[in-house]
C-alpha atoms as a PDB file:
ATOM      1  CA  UNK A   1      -3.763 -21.964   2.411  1.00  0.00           C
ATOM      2  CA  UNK A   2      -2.691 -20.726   5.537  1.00  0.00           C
ATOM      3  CA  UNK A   3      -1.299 -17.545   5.326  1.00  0.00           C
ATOM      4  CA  UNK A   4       0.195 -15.148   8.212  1.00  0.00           C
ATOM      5  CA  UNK A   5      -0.195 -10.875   7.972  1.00  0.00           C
ATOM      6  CA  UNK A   6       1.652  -8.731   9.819  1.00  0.00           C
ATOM      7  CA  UNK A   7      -0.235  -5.531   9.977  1.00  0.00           C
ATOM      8  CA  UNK A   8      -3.352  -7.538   9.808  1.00  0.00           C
ATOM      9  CA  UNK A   9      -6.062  -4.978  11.972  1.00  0.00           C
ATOM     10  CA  UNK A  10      -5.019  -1.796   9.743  1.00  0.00           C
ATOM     11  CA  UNK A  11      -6.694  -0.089   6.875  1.00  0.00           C
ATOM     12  CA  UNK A  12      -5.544  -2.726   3.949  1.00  0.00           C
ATOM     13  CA  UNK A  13      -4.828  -5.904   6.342  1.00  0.00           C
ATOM     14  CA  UNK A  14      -8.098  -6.150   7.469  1.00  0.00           C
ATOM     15  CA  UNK A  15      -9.925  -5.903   3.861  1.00  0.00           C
ATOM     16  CA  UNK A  16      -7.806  -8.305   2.927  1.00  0.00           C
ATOM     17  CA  UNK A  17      -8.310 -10.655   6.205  1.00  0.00           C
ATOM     18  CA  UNK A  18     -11.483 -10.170   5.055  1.00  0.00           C
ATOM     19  CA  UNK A  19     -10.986 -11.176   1.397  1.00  0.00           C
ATOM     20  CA  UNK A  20      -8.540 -14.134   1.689  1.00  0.00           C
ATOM     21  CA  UNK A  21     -11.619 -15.852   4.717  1.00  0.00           C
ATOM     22  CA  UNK A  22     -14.592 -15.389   1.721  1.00  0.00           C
ATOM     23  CA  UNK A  23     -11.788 -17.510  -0.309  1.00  0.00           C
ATOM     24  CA  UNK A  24     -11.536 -20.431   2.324  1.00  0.00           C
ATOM     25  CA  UNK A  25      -8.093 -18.958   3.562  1.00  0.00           C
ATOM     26  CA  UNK A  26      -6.964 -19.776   6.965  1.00  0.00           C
ATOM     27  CA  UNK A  27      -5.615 -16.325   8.524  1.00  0.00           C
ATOM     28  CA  UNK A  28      -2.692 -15.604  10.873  1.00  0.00           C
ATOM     29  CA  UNK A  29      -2.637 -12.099  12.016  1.00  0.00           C
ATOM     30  CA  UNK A  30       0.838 -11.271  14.097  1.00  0.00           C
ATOM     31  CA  UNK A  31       0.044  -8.729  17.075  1.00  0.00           C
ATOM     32  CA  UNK A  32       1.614  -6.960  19.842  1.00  0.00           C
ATOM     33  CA  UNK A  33      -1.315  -8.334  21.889  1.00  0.00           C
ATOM     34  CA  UNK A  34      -3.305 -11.151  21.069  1.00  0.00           C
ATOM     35  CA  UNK A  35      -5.617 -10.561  24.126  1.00  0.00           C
ATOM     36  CA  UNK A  36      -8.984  -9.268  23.841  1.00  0.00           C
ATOM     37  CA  UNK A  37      -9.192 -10.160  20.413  1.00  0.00           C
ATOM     38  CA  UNK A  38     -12.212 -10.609  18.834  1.00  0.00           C
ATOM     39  CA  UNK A  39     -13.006 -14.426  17.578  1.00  0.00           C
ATOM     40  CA  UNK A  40     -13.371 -15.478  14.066  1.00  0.00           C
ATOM     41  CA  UNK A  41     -14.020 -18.654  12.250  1.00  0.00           C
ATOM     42  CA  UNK A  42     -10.079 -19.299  10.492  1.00  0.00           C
ATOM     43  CA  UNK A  43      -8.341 -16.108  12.435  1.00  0.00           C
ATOM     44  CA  UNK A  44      -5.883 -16.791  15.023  1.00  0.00           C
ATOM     45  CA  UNK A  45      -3.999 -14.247  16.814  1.00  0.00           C
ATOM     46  CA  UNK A  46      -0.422 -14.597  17.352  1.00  0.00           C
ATOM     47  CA  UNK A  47       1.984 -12.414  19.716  1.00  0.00           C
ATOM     48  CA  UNK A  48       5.365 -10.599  17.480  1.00  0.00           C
ATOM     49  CA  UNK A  49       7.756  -8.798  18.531  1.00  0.00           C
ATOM     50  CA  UNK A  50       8.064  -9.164  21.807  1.00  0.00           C
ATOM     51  CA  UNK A  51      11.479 -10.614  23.753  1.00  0.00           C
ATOM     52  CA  UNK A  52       9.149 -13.290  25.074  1.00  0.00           C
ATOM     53  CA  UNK A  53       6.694 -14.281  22.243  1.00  0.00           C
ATOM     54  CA  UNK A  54       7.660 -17.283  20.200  1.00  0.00           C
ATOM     55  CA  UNK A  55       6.146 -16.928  17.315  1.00  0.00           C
ATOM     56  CA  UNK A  56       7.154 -19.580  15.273  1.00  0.00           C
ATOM     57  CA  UNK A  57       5.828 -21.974  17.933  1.00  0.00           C
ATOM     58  CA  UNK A  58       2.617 -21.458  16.886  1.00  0.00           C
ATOM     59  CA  UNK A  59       3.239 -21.443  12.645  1.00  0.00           C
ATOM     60  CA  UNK A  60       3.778 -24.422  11.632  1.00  0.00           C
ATOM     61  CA  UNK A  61       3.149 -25.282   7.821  1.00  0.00           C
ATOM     62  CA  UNK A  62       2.482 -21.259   7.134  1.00  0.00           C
ATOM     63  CA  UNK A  63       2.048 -20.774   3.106  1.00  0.00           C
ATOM     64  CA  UNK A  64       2.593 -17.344   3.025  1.00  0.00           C
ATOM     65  CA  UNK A  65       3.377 -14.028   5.043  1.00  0.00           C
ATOM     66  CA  UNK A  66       2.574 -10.646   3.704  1.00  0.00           C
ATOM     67  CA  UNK A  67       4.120  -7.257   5.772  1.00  0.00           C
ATOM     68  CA  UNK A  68       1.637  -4.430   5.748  1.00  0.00           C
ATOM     69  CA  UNK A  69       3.417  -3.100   9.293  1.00  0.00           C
ATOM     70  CA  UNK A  70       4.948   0.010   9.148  1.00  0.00           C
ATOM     71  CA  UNK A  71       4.324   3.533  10.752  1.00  0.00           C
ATOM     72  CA  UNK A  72       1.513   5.937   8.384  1.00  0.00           C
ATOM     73  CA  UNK A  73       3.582   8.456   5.729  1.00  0.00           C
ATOM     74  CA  UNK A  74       1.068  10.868   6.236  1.00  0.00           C
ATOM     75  CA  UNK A  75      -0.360  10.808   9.662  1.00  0.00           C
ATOM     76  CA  UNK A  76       1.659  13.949  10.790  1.00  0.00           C
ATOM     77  CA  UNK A  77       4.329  16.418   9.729  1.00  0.00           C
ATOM     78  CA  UNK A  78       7.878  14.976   8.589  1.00  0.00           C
ATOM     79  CA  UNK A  79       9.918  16.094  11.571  1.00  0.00           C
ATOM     80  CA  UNK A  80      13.203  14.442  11.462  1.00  0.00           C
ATOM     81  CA  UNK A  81      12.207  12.219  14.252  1.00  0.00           C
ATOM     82  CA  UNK A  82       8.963  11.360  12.653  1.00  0.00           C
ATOM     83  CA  UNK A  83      10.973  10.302   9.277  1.00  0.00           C
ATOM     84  CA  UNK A  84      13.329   8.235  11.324  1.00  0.00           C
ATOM     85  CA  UNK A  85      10.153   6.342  12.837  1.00  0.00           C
ATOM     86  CA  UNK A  86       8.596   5.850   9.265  1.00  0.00           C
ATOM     87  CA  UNK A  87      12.250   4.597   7.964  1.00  0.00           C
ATOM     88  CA  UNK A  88      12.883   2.270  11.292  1.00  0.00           C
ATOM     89  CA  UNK A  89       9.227   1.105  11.810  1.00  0.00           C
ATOM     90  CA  UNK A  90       9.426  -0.720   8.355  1.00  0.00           C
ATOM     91  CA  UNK A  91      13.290  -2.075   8.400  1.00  0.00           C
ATOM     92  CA  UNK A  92      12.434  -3.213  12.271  1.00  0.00           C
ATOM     93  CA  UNK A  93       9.345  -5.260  11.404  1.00  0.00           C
ATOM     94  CA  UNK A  94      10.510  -6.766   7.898  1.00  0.00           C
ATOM     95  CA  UNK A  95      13.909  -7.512   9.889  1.00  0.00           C
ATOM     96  CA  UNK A  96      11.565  -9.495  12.338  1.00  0.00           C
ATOM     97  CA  UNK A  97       9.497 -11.638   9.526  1.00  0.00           C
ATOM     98  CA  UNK A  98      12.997 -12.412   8.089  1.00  0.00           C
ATOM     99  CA  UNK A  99      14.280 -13.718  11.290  1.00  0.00           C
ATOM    100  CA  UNK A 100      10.769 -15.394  12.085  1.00  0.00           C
ATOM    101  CA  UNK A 101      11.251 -17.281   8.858  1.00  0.00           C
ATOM    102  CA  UNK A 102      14.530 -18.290   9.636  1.00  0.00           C
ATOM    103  CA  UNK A 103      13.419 -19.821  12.694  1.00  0.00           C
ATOM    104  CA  UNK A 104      10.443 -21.978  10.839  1.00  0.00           C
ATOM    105  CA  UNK A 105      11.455 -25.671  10.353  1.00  0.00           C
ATOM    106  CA  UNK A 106       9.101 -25.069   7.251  1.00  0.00           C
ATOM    107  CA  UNK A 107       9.572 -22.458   5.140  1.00  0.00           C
ATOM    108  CA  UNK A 108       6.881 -20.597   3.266  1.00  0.00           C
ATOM    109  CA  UNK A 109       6.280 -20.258  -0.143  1.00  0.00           C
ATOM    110  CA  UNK A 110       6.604 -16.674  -0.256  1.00  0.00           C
ATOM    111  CA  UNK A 111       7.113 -13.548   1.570  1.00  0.00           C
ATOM    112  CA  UNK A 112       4.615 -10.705   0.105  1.00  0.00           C
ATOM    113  CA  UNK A 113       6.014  -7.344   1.544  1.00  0.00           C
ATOM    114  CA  UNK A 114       4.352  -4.294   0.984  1.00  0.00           C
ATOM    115  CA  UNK A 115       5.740  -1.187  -0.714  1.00  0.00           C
ATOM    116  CA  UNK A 116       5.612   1.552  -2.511  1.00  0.00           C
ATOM    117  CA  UNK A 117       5.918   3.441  -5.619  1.00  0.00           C
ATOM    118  CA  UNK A 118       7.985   6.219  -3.648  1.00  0.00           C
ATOM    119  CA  UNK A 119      10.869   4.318  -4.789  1.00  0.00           C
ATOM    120  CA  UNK A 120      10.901   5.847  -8.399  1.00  0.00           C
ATOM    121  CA  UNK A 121      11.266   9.344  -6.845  1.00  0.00           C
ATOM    122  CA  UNK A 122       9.032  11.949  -8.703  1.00  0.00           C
ATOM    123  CA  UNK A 123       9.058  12.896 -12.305  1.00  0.00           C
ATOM    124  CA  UNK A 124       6.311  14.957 -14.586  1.00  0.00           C
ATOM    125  CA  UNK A 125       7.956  13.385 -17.817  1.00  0.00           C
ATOM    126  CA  UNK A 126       9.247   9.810 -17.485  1.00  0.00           C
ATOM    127  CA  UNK A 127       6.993   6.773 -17.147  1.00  0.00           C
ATOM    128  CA  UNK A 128       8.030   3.815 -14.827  1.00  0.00           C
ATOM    129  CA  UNK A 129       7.909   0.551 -14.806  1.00  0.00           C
ATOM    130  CA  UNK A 130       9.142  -2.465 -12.345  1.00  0.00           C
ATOM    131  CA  UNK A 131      12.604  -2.392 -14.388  1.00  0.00           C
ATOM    132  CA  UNK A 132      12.723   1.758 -13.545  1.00  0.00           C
ATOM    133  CA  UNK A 133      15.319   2.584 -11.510  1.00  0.00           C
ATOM    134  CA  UNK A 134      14.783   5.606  -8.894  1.00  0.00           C
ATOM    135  CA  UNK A 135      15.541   8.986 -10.035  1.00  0.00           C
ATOM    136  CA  UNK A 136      16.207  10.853  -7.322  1.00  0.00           C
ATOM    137  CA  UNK A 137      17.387  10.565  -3.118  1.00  0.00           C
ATOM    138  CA  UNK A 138      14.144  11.743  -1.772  1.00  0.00           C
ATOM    139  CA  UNK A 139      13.289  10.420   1.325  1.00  0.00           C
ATOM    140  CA  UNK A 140       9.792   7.952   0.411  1.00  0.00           C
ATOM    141  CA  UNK A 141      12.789   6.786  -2.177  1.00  0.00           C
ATOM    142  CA  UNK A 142      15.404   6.033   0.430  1.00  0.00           C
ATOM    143  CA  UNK A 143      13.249   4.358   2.975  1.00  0.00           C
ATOM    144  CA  UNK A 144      11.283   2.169   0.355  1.00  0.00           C
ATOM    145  CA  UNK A 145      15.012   0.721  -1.096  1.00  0.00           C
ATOM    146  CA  UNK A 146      16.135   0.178   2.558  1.00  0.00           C
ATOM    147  CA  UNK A 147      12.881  -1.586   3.101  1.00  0.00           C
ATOM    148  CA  UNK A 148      12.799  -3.808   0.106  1.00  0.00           C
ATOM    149  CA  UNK A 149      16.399  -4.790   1.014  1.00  0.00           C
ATOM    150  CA  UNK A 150      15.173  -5.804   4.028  1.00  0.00           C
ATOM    151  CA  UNK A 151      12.439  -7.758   2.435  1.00  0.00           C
ATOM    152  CA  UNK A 152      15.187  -9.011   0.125  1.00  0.00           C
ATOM    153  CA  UNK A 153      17.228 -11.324   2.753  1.00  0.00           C
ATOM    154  CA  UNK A 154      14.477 -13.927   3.074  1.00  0.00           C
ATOM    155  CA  UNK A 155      15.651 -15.246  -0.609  1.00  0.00           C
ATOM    156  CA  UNK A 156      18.240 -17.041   1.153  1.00  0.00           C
ATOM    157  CA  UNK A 157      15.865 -19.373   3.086  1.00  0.00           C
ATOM    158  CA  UNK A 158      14.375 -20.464  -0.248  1.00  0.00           C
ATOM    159  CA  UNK A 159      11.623 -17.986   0.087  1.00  0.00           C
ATOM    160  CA  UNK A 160       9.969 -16.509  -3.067  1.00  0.00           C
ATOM    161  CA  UNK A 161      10.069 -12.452  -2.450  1.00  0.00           C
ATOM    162  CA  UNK A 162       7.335  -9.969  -4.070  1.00  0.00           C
ATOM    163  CA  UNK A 163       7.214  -6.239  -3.321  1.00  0.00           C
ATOM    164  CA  UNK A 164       4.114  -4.864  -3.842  1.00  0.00           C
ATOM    165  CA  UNK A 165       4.945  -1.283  -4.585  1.00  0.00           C
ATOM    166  CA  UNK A 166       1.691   0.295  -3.795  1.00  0.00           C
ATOM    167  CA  UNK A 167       0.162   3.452  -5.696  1.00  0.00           C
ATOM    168  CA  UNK A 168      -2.700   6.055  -3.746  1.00  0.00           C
ATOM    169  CA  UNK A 169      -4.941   3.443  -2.434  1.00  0.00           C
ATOM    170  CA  UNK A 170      -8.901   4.782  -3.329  1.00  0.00           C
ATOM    171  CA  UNK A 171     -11.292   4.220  -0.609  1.00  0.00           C
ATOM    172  CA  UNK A 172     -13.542   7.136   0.387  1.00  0.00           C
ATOM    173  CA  UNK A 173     -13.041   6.237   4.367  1.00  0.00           C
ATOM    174  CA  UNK A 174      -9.498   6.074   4.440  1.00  0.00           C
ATOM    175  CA  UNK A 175      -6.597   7.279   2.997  1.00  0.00           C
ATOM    176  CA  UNK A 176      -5.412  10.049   0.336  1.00  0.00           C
ATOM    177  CA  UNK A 177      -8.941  10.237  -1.191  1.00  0.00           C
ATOM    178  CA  UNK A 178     -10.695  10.696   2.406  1.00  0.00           C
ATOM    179  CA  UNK A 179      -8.550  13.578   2.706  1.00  0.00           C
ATOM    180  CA  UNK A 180      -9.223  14.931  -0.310  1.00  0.00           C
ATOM    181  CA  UNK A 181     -13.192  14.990  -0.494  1.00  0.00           C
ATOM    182  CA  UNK A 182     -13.496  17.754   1.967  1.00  0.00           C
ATOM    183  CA  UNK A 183     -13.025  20.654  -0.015  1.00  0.00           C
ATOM    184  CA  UNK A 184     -15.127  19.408  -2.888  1.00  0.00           C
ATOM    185  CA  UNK A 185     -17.943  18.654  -0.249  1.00  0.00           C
ATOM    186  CA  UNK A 186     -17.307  22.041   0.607  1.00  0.00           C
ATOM    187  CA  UNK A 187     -17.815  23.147  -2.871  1.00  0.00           C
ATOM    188  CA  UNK A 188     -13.617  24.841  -2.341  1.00  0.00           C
ATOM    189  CA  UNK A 189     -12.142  21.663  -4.531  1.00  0.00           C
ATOM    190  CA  UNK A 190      -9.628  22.260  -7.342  1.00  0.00           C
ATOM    191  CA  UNK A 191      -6.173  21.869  -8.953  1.00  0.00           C
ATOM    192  CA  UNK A 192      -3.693  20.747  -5.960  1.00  0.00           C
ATOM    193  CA  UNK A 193      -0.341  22.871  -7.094  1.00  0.00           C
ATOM    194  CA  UNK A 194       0.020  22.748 -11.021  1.00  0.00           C
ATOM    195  CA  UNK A 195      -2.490  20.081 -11.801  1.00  0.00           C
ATOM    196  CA  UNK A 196       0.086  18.628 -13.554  1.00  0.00           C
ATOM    197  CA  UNK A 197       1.816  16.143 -11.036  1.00  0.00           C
ATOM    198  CA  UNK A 198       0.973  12.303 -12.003  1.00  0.00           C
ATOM    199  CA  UNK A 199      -1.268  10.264  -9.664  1.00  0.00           C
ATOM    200  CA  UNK A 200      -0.654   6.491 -10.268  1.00  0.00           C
ATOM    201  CA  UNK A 201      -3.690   5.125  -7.750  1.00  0.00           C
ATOM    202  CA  UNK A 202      -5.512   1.528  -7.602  1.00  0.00           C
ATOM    203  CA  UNK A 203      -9.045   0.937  -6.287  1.00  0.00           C
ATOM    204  CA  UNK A 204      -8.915  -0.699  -2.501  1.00  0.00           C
ATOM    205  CA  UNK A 205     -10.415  -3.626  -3.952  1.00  0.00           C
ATOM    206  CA  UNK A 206      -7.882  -4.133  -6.792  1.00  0.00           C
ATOM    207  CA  UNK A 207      -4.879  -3.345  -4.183  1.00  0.00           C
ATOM    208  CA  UNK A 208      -6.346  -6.482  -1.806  1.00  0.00           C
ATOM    209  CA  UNK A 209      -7.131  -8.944  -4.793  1.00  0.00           C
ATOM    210  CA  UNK A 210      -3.657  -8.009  -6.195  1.00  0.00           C
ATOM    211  CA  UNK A 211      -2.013  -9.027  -2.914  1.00  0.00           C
ATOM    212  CA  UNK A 212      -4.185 -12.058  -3.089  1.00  0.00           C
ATOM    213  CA  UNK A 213      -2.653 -12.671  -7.006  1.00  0.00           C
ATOM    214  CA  UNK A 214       0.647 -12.522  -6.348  1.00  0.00           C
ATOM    215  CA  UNK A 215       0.902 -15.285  -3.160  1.00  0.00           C
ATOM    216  CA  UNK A 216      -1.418 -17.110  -6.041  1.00  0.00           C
ATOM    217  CA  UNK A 217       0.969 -17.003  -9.149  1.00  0.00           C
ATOM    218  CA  UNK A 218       4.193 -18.316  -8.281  1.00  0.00           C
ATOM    219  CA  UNK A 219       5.526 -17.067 -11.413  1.00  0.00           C
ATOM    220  CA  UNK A 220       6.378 -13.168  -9.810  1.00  0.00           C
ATOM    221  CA  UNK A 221       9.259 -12.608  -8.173  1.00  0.00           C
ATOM    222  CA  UNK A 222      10.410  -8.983  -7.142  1.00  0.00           C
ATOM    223  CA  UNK A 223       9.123  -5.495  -7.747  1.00  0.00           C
ATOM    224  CA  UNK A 224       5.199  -5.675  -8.246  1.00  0.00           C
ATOM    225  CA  UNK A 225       3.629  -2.264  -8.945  1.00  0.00           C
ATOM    226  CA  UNK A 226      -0.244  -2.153  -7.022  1.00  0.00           C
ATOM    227  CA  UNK A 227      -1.434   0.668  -9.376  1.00  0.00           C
ATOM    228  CA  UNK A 228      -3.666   0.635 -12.255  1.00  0.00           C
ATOM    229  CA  UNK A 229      -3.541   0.413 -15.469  1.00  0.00           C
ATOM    230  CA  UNK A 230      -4.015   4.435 -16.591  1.00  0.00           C
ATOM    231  CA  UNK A 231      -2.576   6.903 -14.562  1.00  0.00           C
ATOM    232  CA  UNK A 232      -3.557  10.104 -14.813  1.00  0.00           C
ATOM    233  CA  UNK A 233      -2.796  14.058 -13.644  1.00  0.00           C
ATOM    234  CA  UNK A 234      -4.065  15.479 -10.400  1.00  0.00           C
ATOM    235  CA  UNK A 235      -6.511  17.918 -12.533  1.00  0.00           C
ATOM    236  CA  UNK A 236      -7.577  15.282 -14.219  1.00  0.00           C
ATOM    237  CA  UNK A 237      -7.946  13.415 -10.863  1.00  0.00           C
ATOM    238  CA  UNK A 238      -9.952  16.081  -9.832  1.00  0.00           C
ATOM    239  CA  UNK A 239     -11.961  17.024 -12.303  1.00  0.00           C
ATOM    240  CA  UNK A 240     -13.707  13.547 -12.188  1.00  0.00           C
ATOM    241  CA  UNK A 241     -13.656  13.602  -8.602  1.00  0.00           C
ATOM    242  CA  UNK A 242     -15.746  16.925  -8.403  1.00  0.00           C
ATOM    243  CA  UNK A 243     -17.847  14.982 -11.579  1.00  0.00           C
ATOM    244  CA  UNK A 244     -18.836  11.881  -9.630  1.00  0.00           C
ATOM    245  CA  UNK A 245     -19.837  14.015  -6.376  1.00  0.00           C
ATOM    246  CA  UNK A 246     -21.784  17.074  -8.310  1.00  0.00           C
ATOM    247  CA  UNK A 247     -19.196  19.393  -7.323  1.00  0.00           C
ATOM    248  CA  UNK A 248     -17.597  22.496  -8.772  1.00  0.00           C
ATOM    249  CA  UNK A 249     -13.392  21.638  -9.399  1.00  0.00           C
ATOM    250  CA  UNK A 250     -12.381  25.547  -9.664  1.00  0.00           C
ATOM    251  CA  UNK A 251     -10.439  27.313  -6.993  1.00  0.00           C
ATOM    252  CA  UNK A 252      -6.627  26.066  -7.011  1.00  0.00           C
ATOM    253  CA  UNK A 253      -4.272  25.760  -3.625  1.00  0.00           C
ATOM    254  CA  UNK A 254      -1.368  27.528  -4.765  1.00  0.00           C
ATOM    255  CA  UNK A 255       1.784  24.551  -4.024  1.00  0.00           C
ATOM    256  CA  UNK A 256       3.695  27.299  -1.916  1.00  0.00           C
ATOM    257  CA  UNK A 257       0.405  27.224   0.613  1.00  0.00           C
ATOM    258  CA  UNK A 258       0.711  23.353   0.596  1.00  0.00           C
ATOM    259  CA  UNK A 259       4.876  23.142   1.306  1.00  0.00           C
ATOM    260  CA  UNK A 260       3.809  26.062   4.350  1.00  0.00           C
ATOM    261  CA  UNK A 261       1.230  23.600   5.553  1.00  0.00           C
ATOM    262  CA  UNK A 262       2.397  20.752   5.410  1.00  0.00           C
ATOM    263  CA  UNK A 263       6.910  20.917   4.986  1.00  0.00           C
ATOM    264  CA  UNK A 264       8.297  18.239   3.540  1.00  0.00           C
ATOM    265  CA  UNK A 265       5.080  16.067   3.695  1.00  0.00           C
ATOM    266  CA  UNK A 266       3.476  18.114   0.935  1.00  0.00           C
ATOM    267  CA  UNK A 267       5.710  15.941  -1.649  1.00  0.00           C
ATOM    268  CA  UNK A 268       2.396  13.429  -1.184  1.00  0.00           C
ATOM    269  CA  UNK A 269       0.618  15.875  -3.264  1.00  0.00           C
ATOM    270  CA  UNK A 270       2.539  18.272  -5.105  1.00  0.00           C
ATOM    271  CA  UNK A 271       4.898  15.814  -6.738  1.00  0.00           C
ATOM    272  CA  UNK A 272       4.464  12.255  -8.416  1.00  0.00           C
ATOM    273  CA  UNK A 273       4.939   9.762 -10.749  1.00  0.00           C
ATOM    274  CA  UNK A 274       3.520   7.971 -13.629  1.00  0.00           C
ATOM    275  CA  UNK A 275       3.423   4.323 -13.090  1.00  0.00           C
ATOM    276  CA  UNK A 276       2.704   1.434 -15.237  1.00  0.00           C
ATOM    277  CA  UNK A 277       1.931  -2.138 -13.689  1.00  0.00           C
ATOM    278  CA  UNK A 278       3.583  -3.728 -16.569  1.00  0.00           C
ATOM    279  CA  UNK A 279       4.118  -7.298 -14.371  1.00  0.00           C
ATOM    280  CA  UNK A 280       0.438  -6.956 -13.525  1.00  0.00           C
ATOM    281  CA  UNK A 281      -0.753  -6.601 -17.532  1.00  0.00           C
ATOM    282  CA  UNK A 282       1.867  -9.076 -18.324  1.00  0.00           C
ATOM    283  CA  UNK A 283       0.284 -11.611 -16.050  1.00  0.00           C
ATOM    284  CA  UNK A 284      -3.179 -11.248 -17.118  1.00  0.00           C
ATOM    285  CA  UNK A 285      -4.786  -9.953 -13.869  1.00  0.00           C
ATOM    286  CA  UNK A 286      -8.062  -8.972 -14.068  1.00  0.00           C
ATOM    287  CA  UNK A 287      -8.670  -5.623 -13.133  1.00  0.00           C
ATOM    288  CA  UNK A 288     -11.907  -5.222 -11.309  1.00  0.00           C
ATOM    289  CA  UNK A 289     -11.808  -1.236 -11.457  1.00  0.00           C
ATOM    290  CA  UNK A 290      -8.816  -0.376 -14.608  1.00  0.00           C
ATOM    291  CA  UNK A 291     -10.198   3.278 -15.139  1.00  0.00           C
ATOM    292  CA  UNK A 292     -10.869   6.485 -13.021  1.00  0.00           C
ATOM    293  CA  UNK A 293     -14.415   6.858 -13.752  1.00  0.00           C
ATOM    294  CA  UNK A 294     -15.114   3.650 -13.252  1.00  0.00           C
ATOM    295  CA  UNK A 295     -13.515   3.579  -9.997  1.00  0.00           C
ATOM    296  CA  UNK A 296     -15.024   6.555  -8.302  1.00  0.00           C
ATOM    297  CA  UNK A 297     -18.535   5.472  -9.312  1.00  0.00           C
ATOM    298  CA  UNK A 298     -18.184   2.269  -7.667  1.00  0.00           C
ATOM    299  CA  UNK A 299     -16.798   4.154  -4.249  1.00  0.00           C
ATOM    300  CA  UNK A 300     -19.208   6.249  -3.875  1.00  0.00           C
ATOM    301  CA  UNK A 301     -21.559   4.158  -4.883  1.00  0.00           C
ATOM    302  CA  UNK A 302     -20.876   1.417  -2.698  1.00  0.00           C
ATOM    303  CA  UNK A 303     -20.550   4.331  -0.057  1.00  0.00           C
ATOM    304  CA  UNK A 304     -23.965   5.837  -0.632  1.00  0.00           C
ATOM    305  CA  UNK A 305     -25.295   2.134   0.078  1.00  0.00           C
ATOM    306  CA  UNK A 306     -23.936   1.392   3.425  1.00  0.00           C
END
């Protein structure tokens, strides 16, 4: 197939680049600047969202598109300018695939936008699936329903729609968990606020296959959560964290610290939600990493080899 990625050089987009090549995939990837890039067998580098770039010039007979592009959440503190960047950064660019689609004399077969789980809002009690509905008017839950309705408006080009709601993505160099293996390195590590806050996460791996599934089985439409199978609580999270690196898991950070340090940002790890990927089990995908354990062996692991 050949399939297009907007947000194609970052953290996710280029593991998957990566993955959908080793499959025989031809790869788009849609840049500000396609100069200086470096060359690949089956990559090509086309200019977005610029007044002068044509992009749909260059894409003819394009399978599929998948948005990863979209300021970081948690790069810096939620200033109200920095939320409105996060919120416009993601309606801006899934505005422009849906008006780049528009413009193709051949449709794809399906839009794959990313997403996130944010748009449940945060609960210690209820369980959701891809039929929840959000619970709350947090921000993360505002901006992922403005996005996804975004994402939405390609349906009436005859494009198939999946939103890959994405948990805490595990990879030891990027990401949540980078940020969180300093303390226990530093032998500091322990409960984040109560302990008791759900993390819903999914193994880097599983996230890019998943993406890879769902342009694959024609079958999903909609809300697609990227999590795995068995959630768990941030002291449990921990506690096999600290297990898998030889580390202590004892000294708490009290959540009032956390909201000092970090505002409004510190939602990303005091609050949460317990997410099932019911379309995932329903479809029979084949978790490479379903449980915790599992999961943090192979990262650090696979990161004690390289």
């Amino acid at each position: 197939m050949k399939i297009a990625i907007a947000g194609g050089t970052g953290f996710l987009g280029s593991k998957l680049t990566n993955l959908l090549l080793d499959h025989g995939h031809v790869v788009i990837i849609l840049t500000r600047d396609a100069t200086n890039k470096p060359e690949k067998p089956n990559v090509q580098y086309i200019e977005w969202l610029h007044p002068d770039s044509r992009p749909e010039e260059k894409m003819q007979d394009v399978d599929a598109i998948i948005n990863l592009a979209g300021e970081s959440i948690g790069a810096s503190r939620w200033t109200p300018k920095r939320k409105q960047q996060i919120l416009q950064s993601r309606i801006n660019s899934t505005k422009s695939i849906v008006q780049l689609i528009e413009k193709l004399p051949s449709k794809p077969n399906v839009l794959v936008n990313a997403s996130a789980i944010g748009f449940y809002g945060n609960s210690e009690t209820d369980t959701f699936t891809e039929q929840s509905t959000p619970t709350d008017d947090s921000f993360l839950s505002h901006v992922v329903q403005e996005w996804e309705k975004e994402a939405e408006k390609a349906t009436a080009f005859g494009v198939r729609v999946v939103y890959c709601r994405l948990g805490v993505v595990l990879d030891p160099k990027e990401g949540a968990l980078k940020q969180m293996l300093l303390p226990y390195r530093l032998f500091i590590g322990g409960p984040l606020g109560t302990g008791k806050q759900w993390l819903s996460w999914i193994h880097i791996d599983d996230a890019i296959h998943m993406f890879k599934f769902v342009i694959e089985k024609d079958t999903i439409h909609g809300a697609f959560n990227v999590t795995a199978p068995h959630p768990c609580q941030m002291n449990e999270f921990g506690t096999e964290l600290a297990k898998v690196l030889h580390r202590p898991h004892y000294l708490p950070t009290p959540g009032f610290a956390l909201k000092i340090l970090l505002g409004e940002m510190s939602t990303l790890v005091l609050d949460g939600q317990k997410v099932i990927p019911e379309k995932a089990i329903s479809q029979n995908y084949p978790y490479l990493f379903p449980t915790l354990p599992l999961s943090l062996e192979n990262l650090f692991e696979k990161g004690r080899k390289h």
